[in-house]
N, C-alpha and C. Protein backbone atom coordinates (compact mmCIF):
# COMPACT_ATOMS: atom_id res chain seq x y z
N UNK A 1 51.64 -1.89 165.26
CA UNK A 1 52.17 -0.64 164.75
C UNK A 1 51.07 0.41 164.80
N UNK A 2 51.43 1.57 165.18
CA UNK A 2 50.40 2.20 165.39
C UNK A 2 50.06 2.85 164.43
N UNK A 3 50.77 3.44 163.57
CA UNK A 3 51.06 4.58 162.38
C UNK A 3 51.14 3.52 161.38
N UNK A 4 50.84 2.27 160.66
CA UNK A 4 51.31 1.78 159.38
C UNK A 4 50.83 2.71 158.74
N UNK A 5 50.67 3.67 158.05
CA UNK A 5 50.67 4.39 157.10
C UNK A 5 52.07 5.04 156.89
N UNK A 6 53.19 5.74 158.00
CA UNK A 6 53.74 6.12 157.78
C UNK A 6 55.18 5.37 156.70
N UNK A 7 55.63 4.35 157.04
CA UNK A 7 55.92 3.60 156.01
C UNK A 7 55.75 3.39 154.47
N UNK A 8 54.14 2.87 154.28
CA UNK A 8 53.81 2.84 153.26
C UNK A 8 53.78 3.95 152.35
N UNK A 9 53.38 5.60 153.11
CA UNK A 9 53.34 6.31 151.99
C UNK A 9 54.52 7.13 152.34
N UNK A 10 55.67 6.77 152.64
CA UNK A 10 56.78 7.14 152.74
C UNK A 10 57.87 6.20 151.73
N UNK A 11 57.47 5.20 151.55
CA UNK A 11 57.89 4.49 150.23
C UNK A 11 57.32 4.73 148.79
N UNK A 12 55.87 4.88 149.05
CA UNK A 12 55.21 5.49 147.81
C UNK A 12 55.78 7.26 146.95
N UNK A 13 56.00 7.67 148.64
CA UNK A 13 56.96 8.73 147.96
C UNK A 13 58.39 8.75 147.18
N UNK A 14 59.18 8.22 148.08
CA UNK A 14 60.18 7.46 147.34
C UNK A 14 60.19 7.27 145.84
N UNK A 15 59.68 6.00 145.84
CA UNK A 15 58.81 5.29 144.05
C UNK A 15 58.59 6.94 143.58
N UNK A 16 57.62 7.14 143.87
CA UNK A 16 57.14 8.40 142.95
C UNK A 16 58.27 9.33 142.57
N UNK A 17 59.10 9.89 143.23
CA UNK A 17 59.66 11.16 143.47
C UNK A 17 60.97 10.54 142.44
N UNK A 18 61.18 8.96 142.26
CA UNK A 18 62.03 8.74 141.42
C UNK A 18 62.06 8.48 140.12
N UNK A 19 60.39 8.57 139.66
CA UNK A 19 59.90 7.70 138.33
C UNK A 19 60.26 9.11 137.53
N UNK A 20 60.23 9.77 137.16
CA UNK A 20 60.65 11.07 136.36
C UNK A 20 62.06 11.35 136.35
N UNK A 21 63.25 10.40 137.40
CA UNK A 21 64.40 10.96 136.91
C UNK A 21 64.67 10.61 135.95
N UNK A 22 64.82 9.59 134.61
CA UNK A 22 65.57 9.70 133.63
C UNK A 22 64.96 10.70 132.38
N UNK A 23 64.07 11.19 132.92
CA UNK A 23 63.60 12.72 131.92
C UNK A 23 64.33 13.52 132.08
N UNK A 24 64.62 14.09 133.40
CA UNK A 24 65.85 14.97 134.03
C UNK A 24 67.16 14.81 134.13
N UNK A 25 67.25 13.94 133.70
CA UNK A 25 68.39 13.05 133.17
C UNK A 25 69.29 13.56 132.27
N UNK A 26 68.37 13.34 131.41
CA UNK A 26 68.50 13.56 129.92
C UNK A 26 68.33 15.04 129.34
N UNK A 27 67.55 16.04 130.19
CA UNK A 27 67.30 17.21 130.36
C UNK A 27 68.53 18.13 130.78
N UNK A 28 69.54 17.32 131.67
CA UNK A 28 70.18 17.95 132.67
C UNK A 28 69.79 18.69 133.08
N UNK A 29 68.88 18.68 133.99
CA UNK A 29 68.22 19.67 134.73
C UNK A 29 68.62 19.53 135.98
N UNK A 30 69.76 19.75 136.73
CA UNK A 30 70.45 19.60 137.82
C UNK A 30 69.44 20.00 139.30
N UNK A 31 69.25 21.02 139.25
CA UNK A 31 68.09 21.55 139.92
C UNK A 31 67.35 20.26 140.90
N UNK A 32 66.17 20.16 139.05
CA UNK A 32 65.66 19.16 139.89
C UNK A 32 66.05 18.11 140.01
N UNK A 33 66.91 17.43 139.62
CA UNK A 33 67.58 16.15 139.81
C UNK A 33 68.15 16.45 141.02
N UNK A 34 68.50 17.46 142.03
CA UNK A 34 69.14 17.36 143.43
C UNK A 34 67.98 17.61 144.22
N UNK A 35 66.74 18.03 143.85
CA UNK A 35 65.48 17.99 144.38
C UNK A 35 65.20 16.76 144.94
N UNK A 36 64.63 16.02 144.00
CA UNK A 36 64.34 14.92 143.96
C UNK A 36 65.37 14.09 144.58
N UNK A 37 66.75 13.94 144.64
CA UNK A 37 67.36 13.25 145.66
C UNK A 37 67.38 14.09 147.17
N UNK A 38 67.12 14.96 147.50
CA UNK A 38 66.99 15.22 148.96
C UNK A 38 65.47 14.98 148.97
N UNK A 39 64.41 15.21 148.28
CA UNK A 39 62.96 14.64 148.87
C UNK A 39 62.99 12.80 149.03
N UNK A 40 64.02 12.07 147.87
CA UNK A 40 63.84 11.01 148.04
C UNK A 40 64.83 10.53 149.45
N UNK A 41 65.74 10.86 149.75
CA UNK A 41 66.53 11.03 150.81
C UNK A 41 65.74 10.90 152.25
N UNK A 42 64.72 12.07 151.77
CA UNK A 42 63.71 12.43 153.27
C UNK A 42 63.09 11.32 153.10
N UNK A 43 62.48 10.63 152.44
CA UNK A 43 61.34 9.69 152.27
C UNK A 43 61.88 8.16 152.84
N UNK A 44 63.31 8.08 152.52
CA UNK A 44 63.96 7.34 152.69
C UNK A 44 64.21 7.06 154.28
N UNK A 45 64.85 8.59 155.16
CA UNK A 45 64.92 8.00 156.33
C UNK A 45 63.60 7.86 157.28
N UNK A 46 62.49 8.20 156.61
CA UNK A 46 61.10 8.47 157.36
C UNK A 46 60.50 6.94 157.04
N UNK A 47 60.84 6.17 156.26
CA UNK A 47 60.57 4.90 155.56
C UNK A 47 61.14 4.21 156.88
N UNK A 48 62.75 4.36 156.90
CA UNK A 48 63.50 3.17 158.05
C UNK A 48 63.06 3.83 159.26
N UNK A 49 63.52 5.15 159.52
CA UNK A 49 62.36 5.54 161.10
C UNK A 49 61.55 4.57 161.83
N UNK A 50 60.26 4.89 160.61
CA UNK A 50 59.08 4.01 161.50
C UNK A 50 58.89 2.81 161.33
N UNK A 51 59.95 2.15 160.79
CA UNK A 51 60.20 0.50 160.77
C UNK A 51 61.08 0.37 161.85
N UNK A 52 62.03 1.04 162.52
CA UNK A 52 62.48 0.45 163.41
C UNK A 52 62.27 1.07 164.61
N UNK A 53 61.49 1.97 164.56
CA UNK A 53 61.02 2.75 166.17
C UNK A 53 59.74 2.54 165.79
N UNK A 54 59.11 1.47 165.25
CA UNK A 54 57.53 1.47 165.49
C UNK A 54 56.93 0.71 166.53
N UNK A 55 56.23 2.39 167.52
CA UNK A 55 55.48 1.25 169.35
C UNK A 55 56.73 1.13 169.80
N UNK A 56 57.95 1.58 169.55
CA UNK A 56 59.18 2.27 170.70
C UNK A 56 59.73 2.76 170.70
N UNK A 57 60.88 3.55 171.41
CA UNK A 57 61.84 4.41 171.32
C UNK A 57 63.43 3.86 172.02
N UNK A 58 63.42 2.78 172.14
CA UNK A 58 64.69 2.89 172.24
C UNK A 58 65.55 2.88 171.23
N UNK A 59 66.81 2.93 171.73
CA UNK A 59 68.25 3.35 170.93
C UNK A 59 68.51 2.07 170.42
N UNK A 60 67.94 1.23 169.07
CA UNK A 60 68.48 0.45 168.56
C UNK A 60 69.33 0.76 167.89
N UNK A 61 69.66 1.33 166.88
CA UNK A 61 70.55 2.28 166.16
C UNK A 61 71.28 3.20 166.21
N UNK A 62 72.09 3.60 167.13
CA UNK A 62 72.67 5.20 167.16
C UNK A 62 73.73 5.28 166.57
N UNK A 63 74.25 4.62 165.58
CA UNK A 63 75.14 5.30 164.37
C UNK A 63 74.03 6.07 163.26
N UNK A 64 72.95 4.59 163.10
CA UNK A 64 71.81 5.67 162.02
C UNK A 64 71.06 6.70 162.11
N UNK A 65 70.92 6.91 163.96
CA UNK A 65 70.35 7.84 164.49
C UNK A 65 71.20 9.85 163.82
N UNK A 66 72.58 9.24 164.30
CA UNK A 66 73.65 10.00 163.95
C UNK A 66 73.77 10.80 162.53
N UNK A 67 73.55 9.86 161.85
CA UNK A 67 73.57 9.95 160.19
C UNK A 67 72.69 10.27 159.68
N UNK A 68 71.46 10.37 160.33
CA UNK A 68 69.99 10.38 159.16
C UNK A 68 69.23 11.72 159.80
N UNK A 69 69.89 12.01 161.20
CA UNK A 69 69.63 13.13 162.34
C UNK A 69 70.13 14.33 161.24
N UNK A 70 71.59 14.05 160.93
CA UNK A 70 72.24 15.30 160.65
C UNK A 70 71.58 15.45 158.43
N UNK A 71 71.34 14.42 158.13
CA UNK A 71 70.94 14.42 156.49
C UNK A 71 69.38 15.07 156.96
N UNK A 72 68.96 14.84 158.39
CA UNK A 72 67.44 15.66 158.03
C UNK A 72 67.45 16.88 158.32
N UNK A 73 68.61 17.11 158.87
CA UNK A 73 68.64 18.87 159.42
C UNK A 73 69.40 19.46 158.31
N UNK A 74 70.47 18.81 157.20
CA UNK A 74 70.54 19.73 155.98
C UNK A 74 69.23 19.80 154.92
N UNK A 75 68.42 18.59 155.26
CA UNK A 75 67.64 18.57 154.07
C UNK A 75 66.94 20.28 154.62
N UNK A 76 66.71 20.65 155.39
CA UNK A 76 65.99 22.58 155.52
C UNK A 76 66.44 22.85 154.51
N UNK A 77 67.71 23.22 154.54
CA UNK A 77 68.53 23.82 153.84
C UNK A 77 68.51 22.90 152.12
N UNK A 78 68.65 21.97 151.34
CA UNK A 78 68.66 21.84 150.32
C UNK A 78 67.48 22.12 149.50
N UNK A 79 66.20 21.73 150.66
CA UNK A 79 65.19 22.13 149.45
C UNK A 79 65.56 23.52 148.72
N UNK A 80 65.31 24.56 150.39
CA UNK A 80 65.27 25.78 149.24
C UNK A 80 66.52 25.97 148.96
N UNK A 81 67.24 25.83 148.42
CA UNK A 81 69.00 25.62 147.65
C UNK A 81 68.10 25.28 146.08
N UNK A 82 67.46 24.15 146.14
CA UNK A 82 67.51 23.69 144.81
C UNK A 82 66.17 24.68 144.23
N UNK A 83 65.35 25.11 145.07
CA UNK A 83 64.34 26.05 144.48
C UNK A 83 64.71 27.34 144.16
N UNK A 84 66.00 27.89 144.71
CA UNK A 84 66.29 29.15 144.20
C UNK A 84 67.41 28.56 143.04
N UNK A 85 68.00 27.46 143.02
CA UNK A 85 68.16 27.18 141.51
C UNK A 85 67.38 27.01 140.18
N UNK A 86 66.03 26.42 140.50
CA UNK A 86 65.31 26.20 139.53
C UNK A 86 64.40 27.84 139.08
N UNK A 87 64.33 28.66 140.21
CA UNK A 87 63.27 29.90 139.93
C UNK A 87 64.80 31.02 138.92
N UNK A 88 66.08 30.75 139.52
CA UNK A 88 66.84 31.23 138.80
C UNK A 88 67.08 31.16 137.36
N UNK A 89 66.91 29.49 136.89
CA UNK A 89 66.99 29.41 135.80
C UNK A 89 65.55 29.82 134.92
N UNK A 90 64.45 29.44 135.72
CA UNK A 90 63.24 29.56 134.95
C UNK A 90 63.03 31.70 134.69
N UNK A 91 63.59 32.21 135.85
CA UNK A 91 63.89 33.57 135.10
C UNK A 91 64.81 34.06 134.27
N UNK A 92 65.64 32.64 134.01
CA UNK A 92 66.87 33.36 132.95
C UNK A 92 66.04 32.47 131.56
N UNK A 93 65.16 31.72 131.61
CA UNK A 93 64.71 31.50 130.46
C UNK A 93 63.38 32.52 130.11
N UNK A 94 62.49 32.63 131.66
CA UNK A 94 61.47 33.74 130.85
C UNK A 94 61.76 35.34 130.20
N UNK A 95 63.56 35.78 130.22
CA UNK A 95 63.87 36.80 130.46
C UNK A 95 64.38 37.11 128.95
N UNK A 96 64.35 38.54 128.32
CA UNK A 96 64.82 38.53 126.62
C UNK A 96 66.07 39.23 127.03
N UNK A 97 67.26 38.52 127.82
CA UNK A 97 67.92 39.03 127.40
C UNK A 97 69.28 38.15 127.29
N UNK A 98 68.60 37.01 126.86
CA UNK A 98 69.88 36.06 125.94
C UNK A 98 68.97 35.28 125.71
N UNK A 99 68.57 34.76 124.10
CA UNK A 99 67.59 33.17 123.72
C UNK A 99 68.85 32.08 123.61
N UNK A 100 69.80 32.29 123.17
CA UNK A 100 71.30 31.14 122.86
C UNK A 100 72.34 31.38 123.90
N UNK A 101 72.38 30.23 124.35
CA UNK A 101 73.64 29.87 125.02
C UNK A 101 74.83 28.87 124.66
N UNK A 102 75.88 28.93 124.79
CA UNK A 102 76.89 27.95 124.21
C UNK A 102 77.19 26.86 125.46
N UNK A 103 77.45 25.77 125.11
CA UNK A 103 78.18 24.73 125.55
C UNK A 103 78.69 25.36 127.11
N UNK A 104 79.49 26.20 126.81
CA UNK A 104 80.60 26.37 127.78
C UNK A 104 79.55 27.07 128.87
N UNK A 105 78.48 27.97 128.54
CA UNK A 105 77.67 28.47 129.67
C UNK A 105 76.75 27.69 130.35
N UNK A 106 76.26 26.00 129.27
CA UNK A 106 75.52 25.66 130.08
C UNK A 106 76.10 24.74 130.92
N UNK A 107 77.37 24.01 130.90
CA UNK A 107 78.12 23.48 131.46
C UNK A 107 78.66 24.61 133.18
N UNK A 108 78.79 25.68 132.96
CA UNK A 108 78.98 26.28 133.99
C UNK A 108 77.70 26.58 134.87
N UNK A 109 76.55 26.82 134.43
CA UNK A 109 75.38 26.82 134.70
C UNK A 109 74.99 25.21 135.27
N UNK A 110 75.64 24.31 135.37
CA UNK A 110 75.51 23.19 135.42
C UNK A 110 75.89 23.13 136.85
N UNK A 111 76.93 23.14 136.57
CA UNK A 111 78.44 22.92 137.93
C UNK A 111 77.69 24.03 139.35
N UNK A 112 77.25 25.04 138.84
CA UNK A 112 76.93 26.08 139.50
C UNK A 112 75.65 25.73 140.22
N UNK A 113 74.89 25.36 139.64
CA UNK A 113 73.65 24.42 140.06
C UNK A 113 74.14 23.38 141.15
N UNK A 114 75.04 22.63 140.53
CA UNK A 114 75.19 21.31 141.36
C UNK A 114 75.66 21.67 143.00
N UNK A 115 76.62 22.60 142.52
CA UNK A 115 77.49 23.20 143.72
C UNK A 115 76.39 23.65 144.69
N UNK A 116 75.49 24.44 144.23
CA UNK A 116 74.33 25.34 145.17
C UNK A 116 73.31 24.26 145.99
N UNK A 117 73.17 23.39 144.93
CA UNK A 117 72.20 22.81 145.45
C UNK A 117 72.33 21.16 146.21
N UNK A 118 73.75 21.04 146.13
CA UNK A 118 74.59 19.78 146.37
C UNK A 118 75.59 20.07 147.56
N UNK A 119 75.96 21.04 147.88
CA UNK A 119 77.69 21.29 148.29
C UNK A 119 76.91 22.18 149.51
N UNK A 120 76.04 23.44 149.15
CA UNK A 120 75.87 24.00 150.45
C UNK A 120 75.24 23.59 151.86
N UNK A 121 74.15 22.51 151.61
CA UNK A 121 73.53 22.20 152.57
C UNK A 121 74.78 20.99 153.43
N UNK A 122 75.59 20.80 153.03
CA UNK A 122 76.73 20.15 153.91
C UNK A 122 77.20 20.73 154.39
N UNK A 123 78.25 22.21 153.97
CA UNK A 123 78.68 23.03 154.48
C UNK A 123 78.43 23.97 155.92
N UNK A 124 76.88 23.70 155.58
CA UNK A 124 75.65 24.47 157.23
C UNK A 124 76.62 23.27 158.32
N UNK A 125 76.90 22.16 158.20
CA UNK A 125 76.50 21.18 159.27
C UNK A 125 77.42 21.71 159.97
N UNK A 126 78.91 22.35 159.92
CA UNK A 126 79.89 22.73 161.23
C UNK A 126 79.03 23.81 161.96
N UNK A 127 78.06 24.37 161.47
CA UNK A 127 77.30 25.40 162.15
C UNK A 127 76.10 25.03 162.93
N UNK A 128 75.78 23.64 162.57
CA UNK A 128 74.48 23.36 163.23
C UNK A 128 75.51 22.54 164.30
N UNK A 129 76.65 22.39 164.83
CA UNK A 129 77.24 21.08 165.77
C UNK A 129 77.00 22.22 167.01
N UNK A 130 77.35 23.81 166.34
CA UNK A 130 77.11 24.52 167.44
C UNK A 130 76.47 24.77 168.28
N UNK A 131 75.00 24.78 167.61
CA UNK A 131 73.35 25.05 168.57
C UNK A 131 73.14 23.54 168.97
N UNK A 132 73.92 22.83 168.52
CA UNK A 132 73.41 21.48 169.28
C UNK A 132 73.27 21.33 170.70
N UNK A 133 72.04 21.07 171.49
CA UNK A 133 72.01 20.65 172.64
C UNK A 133 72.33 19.67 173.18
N UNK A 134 72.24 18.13 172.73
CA UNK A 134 72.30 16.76 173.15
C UNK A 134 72.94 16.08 171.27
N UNK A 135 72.82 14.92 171.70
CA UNK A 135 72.83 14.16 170.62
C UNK A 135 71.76 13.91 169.34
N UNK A 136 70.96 13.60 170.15
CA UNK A 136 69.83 12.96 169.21
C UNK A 136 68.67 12.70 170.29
N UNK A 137 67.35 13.18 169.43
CA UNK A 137 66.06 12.67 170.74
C UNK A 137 65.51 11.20 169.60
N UNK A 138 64.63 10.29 170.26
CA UNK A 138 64.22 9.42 169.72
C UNK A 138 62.62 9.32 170.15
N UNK A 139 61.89 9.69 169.38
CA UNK A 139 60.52 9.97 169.18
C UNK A 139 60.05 8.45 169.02
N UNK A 140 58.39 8.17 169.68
CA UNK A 140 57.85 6.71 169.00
C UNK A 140 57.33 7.11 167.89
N UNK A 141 57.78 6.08 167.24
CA UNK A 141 57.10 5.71 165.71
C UNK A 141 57.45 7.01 164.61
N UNK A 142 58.04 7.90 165.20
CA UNK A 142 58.95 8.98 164.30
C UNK A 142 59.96 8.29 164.12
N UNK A 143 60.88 8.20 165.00
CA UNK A 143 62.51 8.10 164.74
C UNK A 143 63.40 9.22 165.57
N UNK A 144 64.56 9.41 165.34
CA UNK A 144 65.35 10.12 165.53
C UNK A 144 65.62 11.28 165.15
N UNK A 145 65.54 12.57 165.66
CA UNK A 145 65.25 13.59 165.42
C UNK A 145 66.66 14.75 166.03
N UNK A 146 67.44 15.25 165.47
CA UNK A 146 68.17 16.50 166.13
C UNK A 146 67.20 18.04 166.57
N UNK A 147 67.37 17.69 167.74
CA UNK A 147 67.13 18.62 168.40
C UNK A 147 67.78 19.38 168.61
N UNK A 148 67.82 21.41 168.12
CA UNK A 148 69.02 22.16 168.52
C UNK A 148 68.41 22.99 170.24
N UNK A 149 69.62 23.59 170.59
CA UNK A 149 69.13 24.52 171.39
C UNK A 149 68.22 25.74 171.29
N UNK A 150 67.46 25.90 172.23
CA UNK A 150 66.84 27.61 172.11
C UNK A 150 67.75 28.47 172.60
N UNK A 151 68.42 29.30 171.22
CA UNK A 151 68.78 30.17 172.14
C UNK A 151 68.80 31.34 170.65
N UNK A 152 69.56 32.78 170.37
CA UNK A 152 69.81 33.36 169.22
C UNK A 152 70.46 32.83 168.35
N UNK A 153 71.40 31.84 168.97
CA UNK A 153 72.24 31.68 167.68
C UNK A 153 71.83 30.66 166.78
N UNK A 154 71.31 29.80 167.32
CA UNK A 154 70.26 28.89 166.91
C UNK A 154 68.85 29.50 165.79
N UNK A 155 68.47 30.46 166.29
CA UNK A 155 67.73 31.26 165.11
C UNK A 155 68.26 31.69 164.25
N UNK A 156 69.87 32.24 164.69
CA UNK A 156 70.23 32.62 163.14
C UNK A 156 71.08 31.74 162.06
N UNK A 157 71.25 30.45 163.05
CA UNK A 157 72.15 29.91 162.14
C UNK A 157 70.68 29.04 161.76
N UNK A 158 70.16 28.43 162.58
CA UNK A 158 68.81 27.42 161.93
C UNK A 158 67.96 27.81 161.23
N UNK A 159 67.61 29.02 160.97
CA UNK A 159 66.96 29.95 160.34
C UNK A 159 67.35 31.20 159.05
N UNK A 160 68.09 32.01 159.52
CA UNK A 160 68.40 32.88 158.67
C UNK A 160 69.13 32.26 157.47
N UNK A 161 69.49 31.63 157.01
CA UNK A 161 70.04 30.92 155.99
C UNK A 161 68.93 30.76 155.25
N UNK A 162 67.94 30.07 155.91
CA UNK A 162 66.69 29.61 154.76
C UNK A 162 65.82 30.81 154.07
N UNK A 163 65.75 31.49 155.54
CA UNK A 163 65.20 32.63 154.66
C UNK A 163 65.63 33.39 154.10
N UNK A 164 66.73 33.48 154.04
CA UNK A 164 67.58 34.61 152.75
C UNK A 164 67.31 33.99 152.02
N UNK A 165 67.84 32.33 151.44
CA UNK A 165 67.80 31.81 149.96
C UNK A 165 65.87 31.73 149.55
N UNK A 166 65.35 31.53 150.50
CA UNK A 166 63.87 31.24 150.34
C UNK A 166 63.26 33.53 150.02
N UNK A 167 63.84 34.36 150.53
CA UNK A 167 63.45 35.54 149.76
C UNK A 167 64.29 35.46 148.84
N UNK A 168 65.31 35.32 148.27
CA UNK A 168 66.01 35.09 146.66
C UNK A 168 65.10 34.36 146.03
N UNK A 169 64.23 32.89 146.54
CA UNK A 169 63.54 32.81 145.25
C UNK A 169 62.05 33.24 145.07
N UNK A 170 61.67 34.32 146.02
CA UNK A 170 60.68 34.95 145.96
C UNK A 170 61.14 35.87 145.19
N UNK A 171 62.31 36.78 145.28
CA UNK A 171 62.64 37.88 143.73
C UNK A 171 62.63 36.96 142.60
N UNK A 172 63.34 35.50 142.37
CA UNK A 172 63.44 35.46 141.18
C UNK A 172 62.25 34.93 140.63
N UNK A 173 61.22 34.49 141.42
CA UNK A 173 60.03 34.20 141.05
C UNK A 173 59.00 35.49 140.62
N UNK A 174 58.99 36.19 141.18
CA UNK A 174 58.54 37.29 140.43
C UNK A 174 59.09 38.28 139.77
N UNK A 175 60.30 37.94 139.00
CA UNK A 175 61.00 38.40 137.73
C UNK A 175 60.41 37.39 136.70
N UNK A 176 60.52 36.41 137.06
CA UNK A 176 60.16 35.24 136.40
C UNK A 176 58.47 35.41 135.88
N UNK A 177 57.53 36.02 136.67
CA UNK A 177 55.83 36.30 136.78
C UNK A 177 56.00 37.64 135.34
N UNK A 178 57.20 38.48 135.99
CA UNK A 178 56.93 39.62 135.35
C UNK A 178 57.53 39.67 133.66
N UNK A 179 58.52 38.62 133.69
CA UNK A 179 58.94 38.56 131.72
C UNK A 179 57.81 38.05 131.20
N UNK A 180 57.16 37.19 132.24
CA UNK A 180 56.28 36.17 131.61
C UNK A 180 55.02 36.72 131.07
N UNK A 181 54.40 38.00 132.39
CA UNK A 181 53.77 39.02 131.70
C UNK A 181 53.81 39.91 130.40
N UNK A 182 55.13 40.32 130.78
CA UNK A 182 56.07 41.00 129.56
C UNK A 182 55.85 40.45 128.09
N UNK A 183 56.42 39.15 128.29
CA UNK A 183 55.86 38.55 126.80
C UNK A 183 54.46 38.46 126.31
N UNK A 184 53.31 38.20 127.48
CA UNK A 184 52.16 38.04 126.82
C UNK A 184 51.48 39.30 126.23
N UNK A 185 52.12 40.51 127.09
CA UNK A 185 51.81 42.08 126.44
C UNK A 185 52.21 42.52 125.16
N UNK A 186 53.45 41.67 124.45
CA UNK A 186 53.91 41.48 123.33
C UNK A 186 53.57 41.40 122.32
């Protein structure tokens, strides 16, 4: 094997990235609890990858190729999903203009979370079948990789998505900088 590292600290991530969920758990902190399952997700197919394409590339697998191709091309899209959930909420907590919330808002605040950070990065995939060039490439000792086409539409559908939600949580991160200021001027 040429890469044993990739394995090992691709499981170590795994382990790690899961030892803090029943804090978040219990927190309901949706956010990061859908974080942490798309990083553990990633860790997951980068774990079987280079166990079964390690020192080759052929097509042992092409249903998993299929499946773990298209979960790594939404994972773009979920991280920042779940980071403009978490910078959202962390500016609706650094912000004075509600300290109490009821039941019914954090339950919607919940659903709303889950939805953003659960529901949209599936939704991209009828848009990524489009820029698709081929099936699937198979890299040594990577794995299986979707490859889209070069062309515009491919930039805007593979791209412009992330960076809209990724500048949303650059505003709400520095709303978030600026209550936080706000209060310490207090």
């Amino acid at each position: 094997m040429l890469h044993p590292d990739y394995p090992f600290w691709s499981f170590i991530g795994l382990i790690a990235v899961l030892l803090p969920l029943p804090w978040h758990w219990r927190a309901r902190n949706v956010a990061t609890l859908a974080l942490m399952f798309w990083i553990a997700l990633a860790n997951l197919i980068v774990f079987v990858n280079s166990l079964v394409w390690a020192d080759n590339f052929a097509d042992h697998a092409p249903v998993w190729c299929d499946i773990s191709g298209r979960i790594w091309q939404i994972f773009g899209y979920g991280i920042p999903a779940c980071s403009l959930a978490q910078m959202r909420r962390l500016e609706s907590v650094a912000s004075t203009r509600r300290s109490v919330i009821t039941a019914a808002q954090r339950r919607r605040r919940m659903w709303l979370e889950a939805a953003w950070c659960l529901l949209l990065p599936p939704f991209v995939l009828p848009l990524l079948y489009v820029v698709q060039g081929h099936r699937y490439d198979i890299y040594e000792n990577v794995g299986c990789r979707m490859i889209p086409t070069t062309t515009w539409a491919t930039l805007i559908v593979t791209h412009f998505l992330t960076i809209a939600i990724s500048l949303a949580v650059l505003v709400y991160s520095a709303l978030a900088i600026r209550w936080f200021l706000v209060r310490r001027l207090q």
